[in-house]
N, C-alpha and C. Protein backbone atom coordinates (compact mmCIF):
# COMPACT_ATOMS: atom_id res chain seq x y z
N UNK A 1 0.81 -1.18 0.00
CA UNK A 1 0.00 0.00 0.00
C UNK A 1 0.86 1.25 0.00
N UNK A 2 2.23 1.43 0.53
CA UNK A 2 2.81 2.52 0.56
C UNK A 2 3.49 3.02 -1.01
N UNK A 3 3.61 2.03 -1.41
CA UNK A 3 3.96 1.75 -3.23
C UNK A 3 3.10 2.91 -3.38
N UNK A 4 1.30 2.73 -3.24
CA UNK A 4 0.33 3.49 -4.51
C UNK A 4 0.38 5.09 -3.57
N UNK A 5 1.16 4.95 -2.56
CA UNK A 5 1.02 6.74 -1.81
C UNK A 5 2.06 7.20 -2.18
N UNK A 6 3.36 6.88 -3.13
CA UNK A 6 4.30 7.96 -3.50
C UNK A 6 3.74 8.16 -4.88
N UNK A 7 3.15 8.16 -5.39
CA UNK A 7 1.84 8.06 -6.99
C UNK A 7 1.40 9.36 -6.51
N UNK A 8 1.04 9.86 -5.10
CA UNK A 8 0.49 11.03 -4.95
C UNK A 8 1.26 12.52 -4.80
N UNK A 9 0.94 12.98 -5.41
CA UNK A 9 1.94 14.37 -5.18
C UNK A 9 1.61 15.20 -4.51
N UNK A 10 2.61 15.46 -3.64
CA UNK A 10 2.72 16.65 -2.80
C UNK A 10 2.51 17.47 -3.08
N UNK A 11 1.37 18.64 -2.70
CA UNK A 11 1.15 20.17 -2.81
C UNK A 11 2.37 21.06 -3.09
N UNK A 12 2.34 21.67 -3.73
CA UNK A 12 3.61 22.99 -3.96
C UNK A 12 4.71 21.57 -4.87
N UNK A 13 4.45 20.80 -4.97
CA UNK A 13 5.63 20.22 -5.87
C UNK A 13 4.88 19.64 -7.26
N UNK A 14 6.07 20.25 -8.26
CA UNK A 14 5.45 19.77 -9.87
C UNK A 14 6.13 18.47 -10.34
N UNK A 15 4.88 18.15 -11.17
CA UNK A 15 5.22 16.86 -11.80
C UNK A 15 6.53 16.51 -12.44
N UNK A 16 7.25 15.44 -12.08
CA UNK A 16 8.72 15.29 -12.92
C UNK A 16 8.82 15.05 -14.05
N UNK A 17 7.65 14.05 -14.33
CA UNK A 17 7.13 14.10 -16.00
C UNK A 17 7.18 15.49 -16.83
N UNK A 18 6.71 16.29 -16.48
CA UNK A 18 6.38 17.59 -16.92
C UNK A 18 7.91 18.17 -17.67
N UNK A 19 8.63 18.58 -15.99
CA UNK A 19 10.16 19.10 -16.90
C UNK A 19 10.35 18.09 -16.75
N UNK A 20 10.96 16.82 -17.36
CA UNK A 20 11.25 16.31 -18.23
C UNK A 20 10.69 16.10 -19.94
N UNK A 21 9.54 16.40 -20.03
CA UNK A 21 8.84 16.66 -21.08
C UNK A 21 9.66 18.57 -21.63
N UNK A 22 9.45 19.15 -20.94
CA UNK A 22 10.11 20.27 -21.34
C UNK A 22 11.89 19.86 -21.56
N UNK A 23 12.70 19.46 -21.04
CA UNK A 23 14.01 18.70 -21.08
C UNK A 23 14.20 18.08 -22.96
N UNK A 24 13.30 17.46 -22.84
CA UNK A 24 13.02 16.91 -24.39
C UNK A 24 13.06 17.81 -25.41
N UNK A 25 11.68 18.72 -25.14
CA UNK A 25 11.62 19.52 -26.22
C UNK A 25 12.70 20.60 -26.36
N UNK A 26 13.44 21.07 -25.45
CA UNK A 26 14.76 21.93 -25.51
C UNK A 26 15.56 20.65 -26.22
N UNK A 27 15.84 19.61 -26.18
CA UNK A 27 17.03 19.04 -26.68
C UNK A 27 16.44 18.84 -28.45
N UNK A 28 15.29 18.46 -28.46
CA UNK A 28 14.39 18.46 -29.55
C UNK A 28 14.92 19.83 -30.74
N UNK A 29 14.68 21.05 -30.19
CA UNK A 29 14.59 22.02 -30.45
C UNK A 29 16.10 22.82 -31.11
N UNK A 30 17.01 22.34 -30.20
CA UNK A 30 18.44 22.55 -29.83
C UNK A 30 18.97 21.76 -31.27
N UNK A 31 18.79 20.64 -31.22
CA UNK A 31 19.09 19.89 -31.90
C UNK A 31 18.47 20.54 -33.76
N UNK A 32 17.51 20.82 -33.87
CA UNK A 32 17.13 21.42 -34.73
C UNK A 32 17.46 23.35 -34.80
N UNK A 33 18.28 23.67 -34.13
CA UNK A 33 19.05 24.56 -34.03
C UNK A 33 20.15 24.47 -35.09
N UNK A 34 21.18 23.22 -34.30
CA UNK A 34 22.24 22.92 -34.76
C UNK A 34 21.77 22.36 -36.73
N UNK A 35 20.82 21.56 -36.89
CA UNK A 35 20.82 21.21 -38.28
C UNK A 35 20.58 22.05 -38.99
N UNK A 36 19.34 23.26 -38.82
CA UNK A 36 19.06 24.50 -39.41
C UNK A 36 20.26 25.44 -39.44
N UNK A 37 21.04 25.48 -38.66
CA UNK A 37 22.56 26.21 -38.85
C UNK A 37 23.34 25.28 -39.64
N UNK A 38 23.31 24.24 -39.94
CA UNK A 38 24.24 23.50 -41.08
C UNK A 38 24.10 23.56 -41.96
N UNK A 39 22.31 23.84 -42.53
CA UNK A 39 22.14 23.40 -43.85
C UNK A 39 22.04 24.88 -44.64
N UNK A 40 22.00 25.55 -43.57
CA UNK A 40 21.72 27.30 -44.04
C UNK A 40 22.52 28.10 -43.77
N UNK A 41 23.28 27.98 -43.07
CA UNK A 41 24.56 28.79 -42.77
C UNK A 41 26.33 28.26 -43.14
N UNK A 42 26.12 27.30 -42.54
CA UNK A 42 27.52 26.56 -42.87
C UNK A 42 27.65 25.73 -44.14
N UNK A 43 27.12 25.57 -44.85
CA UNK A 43 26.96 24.49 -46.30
C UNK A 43 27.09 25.63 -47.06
N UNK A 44 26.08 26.34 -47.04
CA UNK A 44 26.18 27.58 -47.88
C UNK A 44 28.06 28.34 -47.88
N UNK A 45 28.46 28.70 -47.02
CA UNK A 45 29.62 29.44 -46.33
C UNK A 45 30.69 28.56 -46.82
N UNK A 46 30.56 27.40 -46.70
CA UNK A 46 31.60 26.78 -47.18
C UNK A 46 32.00 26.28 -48.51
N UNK A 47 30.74 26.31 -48.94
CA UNK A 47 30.67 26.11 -51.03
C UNK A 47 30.94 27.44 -51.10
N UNK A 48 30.78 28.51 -50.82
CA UNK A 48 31.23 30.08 -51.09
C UNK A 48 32.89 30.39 -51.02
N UNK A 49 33.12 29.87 -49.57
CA UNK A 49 34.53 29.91 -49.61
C UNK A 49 35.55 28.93 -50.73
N UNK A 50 35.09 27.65 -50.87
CA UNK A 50 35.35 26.79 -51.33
C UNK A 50 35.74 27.38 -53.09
N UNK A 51 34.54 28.09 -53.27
CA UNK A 51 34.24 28.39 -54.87
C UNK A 51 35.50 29.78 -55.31
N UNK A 52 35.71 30.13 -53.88
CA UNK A 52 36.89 31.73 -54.26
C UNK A 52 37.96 30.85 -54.32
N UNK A 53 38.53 29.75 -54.52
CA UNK A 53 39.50 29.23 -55.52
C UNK A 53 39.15 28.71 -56.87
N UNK A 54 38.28 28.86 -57.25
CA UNK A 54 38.19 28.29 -58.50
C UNK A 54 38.36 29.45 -59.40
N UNK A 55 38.74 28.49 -60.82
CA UNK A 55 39.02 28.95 -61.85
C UNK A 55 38.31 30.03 -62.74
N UNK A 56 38.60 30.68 -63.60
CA UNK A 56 37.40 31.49 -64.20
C UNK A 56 37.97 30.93 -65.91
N UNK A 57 36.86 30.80 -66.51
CA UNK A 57 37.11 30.27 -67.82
C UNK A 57 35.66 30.46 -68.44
N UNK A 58 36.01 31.05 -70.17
CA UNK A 58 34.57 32.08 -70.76
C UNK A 58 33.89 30.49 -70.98
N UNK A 59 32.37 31.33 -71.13
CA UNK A 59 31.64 29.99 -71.71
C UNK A 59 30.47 30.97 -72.75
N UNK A 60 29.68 30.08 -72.96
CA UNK A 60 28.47 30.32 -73.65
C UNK A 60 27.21 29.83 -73.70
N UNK A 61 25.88 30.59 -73.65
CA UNK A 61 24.80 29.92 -72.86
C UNK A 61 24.28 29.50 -74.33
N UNK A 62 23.77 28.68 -73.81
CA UNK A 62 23.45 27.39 -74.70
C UNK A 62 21.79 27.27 -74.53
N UNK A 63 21.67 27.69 -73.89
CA UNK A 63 20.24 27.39 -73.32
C UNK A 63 19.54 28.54 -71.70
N UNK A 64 18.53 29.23 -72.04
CA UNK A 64 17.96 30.31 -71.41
C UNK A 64 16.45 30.60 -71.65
N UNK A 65 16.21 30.10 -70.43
CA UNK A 65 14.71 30.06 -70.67
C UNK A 65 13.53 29.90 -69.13
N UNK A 66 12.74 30.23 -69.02
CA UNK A 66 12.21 30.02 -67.72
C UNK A 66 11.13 28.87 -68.20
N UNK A 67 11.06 27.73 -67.65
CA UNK A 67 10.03 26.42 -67.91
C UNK A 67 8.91 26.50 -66.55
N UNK A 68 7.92 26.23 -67.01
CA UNK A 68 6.73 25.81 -66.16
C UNK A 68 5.73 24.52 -66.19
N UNK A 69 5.20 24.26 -65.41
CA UNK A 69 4.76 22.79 -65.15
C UNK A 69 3.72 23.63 -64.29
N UNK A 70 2.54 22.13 -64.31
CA UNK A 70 1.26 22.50 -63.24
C UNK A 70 1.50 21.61 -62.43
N UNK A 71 1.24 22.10 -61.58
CA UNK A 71 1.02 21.31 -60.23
C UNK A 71 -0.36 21.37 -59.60
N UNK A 72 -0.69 19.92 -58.79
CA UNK A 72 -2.06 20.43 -57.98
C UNK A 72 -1.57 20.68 -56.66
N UNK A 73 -2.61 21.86 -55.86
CA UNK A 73 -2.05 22.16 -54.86
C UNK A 73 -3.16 22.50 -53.96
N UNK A 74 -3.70 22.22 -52.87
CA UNK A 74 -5.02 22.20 -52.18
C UNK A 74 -6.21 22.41 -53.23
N UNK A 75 -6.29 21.05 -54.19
CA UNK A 75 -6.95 20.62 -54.80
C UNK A 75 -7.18 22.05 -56.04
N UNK A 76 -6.15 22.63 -56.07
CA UNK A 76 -6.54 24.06 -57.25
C UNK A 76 -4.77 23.53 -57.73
N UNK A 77 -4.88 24.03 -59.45
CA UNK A 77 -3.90 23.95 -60.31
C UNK A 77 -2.95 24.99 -60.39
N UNK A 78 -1.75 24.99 -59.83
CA UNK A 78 -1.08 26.39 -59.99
C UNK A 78 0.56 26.04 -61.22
N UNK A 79 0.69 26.93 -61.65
CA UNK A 79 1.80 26.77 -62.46
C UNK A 79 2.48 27.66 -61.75
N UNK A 80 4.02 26.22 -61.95
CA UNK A 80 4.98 26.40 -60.90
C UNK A 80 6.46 26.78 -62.25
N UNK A 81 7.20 28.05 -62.10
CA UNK A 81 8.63 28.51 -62.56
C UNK A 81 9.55 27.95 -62.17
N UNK A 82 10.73 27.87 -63.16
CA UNK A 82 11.99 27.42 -62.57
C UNK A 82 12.73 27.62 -63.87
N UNK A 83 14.17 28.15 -63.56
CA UNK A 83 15.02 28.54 -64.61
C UNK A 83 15.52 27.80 -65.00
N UNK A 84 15.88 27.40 -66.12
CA UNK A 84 16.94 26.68 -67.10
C UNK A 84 17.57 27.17 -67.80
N UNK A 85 18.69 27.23 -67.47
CA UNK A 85 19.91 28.33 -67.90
C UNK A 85 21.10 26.79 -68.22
N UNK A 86 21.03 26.48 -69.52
CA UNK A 86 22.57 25.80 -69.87
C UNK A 86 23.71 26.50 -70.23
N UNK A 87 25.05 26.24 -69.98
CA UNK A 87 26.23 26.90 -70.74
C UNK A 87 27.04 26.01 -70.87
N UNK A 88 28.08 25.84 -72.02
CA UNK A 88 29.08 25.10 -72.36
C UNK A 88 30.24 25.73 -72.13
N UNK A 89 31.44 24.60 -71.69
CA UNK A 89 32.72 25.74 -71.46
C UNK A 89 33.80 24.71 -71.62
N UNK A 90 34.75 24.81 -71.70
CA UNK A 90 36.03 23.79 -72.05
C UNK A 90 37.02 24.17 -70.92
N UNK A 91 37.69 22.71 -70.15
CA UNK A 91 38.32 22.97 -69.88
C UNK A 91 39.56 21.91 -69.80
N UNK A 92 40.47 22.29 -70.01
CA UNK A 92 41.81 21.63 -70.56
C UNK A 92 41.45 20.77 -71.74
N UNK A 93 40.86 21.49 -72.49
CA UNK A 93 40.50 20.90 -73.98
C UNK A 93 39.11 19.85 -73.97
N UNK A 94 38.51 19.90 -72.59
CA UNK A 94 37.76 19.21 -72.68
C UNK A 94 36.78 19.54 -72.66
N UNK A 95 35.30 19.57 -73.77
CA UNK A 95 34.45 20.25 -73.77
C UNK A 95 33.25 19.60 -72.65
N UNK A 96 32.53 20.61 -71.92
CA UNK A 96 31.49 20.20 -71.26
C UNK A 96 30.39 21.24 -71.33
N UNK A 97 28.60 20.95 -70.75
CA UNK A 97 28.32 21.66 -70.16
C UNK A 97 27.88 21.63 -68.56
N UNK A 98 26.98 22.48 -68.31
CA UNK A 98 26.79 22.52 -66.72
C UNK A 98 25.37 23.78 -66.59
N UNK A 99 24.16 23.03 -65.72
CA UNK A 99 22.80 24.06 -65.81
C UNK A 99 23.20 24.96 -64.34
N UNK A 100 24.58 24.65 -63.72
CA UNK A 100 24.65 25.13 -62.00
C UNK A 100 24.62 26.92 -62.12
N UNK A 101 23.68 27.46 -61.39
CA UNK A 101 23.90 29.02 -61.76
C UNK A 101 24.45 29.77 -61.04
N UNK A 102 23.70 29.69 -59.38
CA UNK A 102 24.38 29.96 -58.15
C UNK A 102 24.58 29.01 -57.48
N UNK A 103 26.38 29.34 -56.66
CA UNK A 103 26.98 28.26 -55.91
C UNK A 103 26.70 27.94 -54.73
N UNK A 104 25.55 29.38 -53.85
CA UNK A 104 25.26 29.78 -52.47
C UNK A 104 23.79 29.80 -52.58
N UNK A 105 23.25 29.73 -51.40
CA UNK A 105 22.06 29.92 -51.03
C UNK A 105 21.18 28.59 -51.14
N UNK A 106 20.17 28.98 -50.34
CA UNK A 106 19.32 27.61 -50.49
C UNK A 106 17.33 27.94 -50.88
N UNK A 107 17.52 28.62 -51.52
CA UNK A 107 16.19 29.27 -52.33
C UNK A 107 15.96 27.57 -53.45
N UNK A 108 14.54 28.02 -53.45
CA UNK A 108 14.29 27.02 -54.13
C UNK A 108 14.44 27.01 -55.29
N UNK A 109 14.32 26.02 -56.38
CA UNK A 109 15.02 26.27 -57.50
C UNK A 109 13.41 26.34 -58.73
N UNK A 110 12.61 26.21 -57.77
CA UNK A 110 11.26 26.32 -58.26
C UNK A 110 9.68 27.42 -57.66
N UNK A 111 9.12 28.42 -58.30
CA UNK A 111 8.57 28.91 -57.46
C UNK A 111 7.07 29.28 -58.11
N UNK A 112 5.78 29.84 -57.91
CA UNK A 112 4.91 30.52 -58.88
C UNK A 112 5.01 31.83 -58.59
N UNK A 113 6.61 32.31 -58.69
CA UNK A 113 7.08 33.83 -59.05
C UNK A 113 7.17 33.89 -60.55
N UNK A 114 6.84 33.87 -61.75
CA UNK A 114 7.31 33.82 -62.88
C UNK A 114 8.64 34.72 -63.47
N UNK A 115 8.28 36.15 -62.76
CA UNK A 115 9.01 37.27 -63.00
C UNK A 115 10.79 36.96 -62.09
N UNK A 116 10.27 36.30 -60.94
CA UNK A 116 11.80 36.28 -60.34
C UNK A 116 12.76 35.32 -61.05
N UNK A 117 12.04 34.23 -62.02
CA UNK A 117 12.84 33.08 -62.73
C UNK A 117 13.34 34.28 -63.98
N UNK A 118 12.44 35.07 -64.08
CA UNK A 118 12.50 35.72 -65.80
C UNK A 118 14.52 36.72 -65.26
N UNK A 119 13.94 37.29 -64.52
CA UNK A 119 15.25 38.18 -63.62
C UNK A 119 16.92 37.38 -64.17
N UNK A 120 16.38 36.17 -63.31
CA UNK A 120 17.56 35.36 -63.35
C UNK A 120 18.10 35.22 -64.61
N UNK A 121 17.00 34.79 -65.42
CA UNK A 121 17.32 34.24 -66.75
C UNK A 121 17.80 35.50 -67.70
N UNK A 122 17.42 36.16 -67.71
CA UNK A 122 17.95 37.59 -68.49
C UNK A 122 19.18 38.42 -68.18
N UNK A 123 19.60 37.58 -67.20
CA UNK A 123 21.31 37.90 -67.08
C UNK A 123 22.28 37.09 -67.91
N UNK A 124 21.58 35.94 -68.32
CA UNK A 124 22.14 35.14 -69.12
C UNK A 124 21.58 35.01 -70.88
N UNK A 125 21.54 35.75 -71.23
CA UNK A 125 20.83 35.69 -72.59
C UNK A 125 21.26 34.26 -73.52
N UNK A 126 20.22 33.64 -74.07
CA UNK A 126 20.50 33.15 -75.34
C UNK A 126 21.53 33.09 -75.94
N UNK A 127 23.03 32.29 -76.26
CA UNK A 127 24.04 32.80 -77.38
C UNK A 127 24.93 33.77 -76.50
N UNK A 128 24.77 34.34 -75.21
CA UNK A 128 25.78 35.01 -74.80
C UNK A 128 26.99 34.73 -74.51
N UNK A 129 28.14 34.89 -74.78
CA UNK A 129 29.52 35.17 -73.96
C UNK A 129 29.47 35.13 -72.25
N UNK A 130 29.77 34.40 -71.78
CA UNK A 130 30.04 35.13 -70.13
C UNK A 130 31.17 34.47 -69.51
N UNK A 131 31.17 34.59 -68.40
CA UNK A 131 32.57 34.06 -67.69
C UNK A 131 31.93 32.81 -66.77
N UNK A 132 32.45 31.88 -66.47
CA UNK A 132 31.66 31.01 -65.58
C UNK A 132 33.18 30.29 -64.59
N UNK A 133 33.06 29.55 -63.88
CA UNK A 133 33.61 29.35 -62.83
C UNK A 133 34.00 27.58 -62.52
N UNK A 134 34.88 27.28 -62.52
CA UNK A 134 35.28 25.88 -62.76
C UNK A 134 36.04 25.35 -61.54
N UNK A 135 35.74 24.49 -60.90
CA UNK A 135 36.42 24.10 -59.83
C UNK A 135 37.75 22.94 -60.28
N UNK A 136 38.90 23.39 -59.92
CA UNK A 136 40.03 22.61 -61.05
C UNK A 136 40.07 20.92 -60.20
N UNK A 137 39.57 20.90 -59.40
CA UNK A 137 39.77 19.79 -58.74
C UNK A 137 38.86 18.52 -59.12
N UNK A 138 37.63 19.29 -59.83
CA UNK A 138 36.33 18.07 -59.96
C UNK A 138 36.06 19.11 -61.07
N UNK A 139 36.24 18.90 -62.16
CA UNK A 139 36.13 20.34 -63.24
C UNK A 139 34.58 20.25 -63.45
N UNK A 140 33.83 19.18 -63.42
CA UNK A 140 32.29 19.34 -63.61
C UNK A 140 31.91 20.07 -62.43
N UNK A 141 32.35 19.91 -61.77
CA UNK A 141 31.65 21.04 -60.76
C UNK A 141 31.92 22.99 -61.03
N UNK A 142 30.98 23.26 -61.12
CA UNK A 142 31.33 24.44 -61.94
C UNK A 142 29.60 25.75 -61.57
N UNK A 143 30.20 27.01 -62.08
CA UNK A 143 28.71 27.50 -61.37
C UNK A 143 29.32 28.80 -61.78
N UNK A 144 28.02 29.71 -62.79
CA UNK A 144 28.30 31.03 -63.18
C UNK A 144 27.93 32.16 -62.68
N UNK A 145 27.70 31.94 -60.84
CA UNK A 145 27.49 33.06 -60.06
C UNK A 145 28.48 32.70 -58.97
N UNK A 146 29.28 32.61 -58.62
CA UNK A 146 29.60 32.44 -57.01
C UNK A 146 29.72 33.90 -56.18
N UNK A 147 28.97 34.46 -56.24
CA UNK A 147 28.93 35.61 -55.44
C UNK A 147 28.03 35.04 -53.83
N UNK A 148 28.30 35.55 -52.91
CA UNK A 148 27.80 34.92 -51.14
C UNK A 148 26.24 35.83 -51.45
N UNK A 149 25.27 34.97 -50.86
CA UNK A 149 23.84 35.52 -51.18
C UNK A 149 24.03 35.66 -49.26
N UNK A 150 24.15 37.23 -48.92
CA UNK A 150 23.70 37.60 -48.17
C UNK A 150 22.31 37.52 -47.60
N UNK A 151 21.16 37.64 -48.24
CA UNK A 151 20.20 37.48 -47.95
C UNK A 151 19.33 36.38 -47.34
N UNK A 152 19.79 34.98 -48.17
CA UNK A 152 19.78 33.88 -47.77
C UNK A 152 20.47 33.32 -46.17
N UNK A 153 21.58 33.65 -46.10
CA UNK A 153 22.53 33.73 -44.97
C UNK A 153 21.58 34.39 -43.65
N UNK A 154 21.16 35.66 -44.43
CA UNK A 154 20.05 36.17 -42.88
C UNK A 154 19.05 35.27 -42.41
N UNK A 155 18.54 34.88 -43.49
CA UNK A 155 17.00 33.67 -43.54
C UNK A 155 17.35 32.89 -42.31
N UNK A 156 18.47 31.95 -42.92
CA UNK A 156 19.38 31.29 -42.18
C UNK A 156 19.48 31.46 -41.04
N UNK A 157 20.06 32.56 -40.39
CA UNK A 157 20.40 32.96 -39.39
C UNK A 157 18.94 32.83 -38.32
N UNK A 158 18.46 33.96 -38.69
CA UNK A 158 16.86 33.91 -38.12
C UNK A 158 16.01 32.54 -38.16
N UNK A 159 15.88 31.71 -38.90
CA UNK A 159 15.25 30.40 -38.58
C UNK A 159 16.03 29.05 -37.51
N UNK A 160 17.56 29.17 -37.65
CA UNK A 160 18.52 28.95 -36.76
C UNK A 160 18.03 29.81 -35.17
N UNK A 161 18.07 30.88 -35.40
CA UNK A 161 17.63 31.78 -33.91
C UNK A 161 16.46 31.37 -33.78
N UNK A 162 15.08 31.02 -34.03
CA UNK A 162 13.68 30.85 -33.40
C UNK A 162 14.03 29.45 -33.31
N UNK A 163 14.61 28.20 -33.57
CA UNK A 163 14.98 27.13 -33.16
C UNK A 163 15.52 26.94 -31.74
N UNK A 164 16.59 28.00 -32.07
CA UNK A 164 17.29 27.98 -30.60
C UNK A 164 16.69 29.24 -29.26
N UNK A 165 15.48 29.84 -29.34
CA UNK A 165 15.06 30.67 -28.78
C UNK A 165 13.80 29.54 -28.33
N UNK A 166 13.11 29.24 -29.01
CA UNK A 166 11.94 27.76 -28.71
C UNK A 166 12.98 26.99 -27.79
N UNK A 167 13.94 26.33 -28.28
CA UNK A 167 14.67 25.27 -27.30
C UNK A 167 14.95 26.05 -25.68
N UNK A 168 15.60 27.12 -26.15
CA UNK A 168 15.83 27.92 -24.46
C UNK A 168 14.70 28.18 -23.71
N UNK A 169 13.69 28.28 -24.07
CA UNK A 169 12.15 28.57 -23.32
C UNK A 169 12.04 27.91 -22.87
N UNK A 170 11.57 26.37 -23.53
CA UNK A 170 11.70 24.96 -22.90
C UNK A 170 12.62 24.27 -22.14
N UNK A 171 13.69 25.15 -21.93
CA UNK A 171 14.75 24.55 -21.19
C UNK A 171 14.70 25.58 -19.89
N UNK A 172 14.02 26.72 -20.03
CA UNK A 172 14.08 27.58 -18.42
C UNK A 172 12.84 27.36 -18.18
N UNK A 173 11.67 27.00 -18.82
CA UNK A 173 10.37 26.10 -18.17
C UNK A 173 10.86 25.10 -17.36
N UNK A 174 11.81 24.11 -18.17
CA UNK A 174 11.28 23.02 -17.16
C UNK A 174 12.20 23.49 -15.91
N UNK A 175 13.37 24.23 -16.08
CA UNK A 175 14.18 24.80 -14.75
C UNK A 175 12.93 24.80 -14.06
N UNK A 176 12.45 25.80 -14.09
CA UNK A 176 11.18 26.50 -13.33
C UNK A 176 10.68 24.89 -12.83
N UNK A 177 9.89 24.23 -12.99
CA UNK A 177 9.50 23.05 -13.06
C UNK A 177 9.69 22.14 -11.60
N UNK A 178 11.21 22.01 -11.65
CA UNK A 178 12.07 21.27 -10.59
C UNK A 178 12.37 21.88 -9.50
């Protein structure tokens, strides 16, 4: 019988279940801190740094165009953008091409912006001349923007911070708690 009387809780004292349930969701949270800072801050940062050694060698776009497709989407049809930008470029006599445009950021590569695909694509005209960017180590790897997308980097930053601002709440709750 004394077994089913520690089952009862004492007045002025909170459940251990509880912060420990808060314990969780801070590590939960934390943890999705740390991956949202990898995949948006540090992946990005490091193909950026990575890309300021590479090579510069001219190419020519081969292909420039913004493509669309329908999609269904809460049961209504929306047509969805996305750029296709080809260029060909040689390097050490070896001809290739490559559709890679920017080396940074993690924007989607598909959107129903029509005008923001059109943007992109009109830096690259049809038949143009441009300079594109060759990594000498894996030469297919290659990309005719490597400029750091600041903007993206903030995104980053801020969805990284409400990860780790949720986890700290839940972690001075359950303080409170015990």
């Amino acid at each position: 019988m004394t077994g089913n009387l520690e089952l009862i809780e004492q007045p002025g004292k909170k459940p251990a279940s509880l912060s420990l349930l808060c314990l969780g969701f801070f590590l939960i949270f934390g943890l999705g801190s740390l991956v949202s800072a990898y995949f948006t801050l540090w992946e990005p940062y490091s193909r950026w740094r990575s890309a300021q050694t590479w090579q510069t060698v001219p190419c020519r776009i081969i292909t420039s165009e913004v493509r669309s497709r329908s999609e269904l989407n809460n049961d209504d049809w929306v047509e969805i953008y996305s750029p296709h930008v080809r260029y060909a470029y040689e390097w050490n006599g070896i001809s290739s091409e490559s559709s890679i445009i920017g080396i940074t950021g993690f924007r989607s590569v598909s959107s129903t912006d029509r005008e923001e695909w059109a943007r992109v694509v009109a830096r690259y005209p049809l038949g143009a001349s441009c300079t594109c960017f060759v990594n000498p180590g894996n030469p297919a790897q290659t990309a005719l923007d490597i400029r750091f997308q600041t903007t993206d980097f903030l995104i980053g930053i801020g969805m990284s911070g409400v990860f780790l601002l949720v986890g700290l709440l839940f972690f001075f709750i359950g303080r409170k708690l015990t």
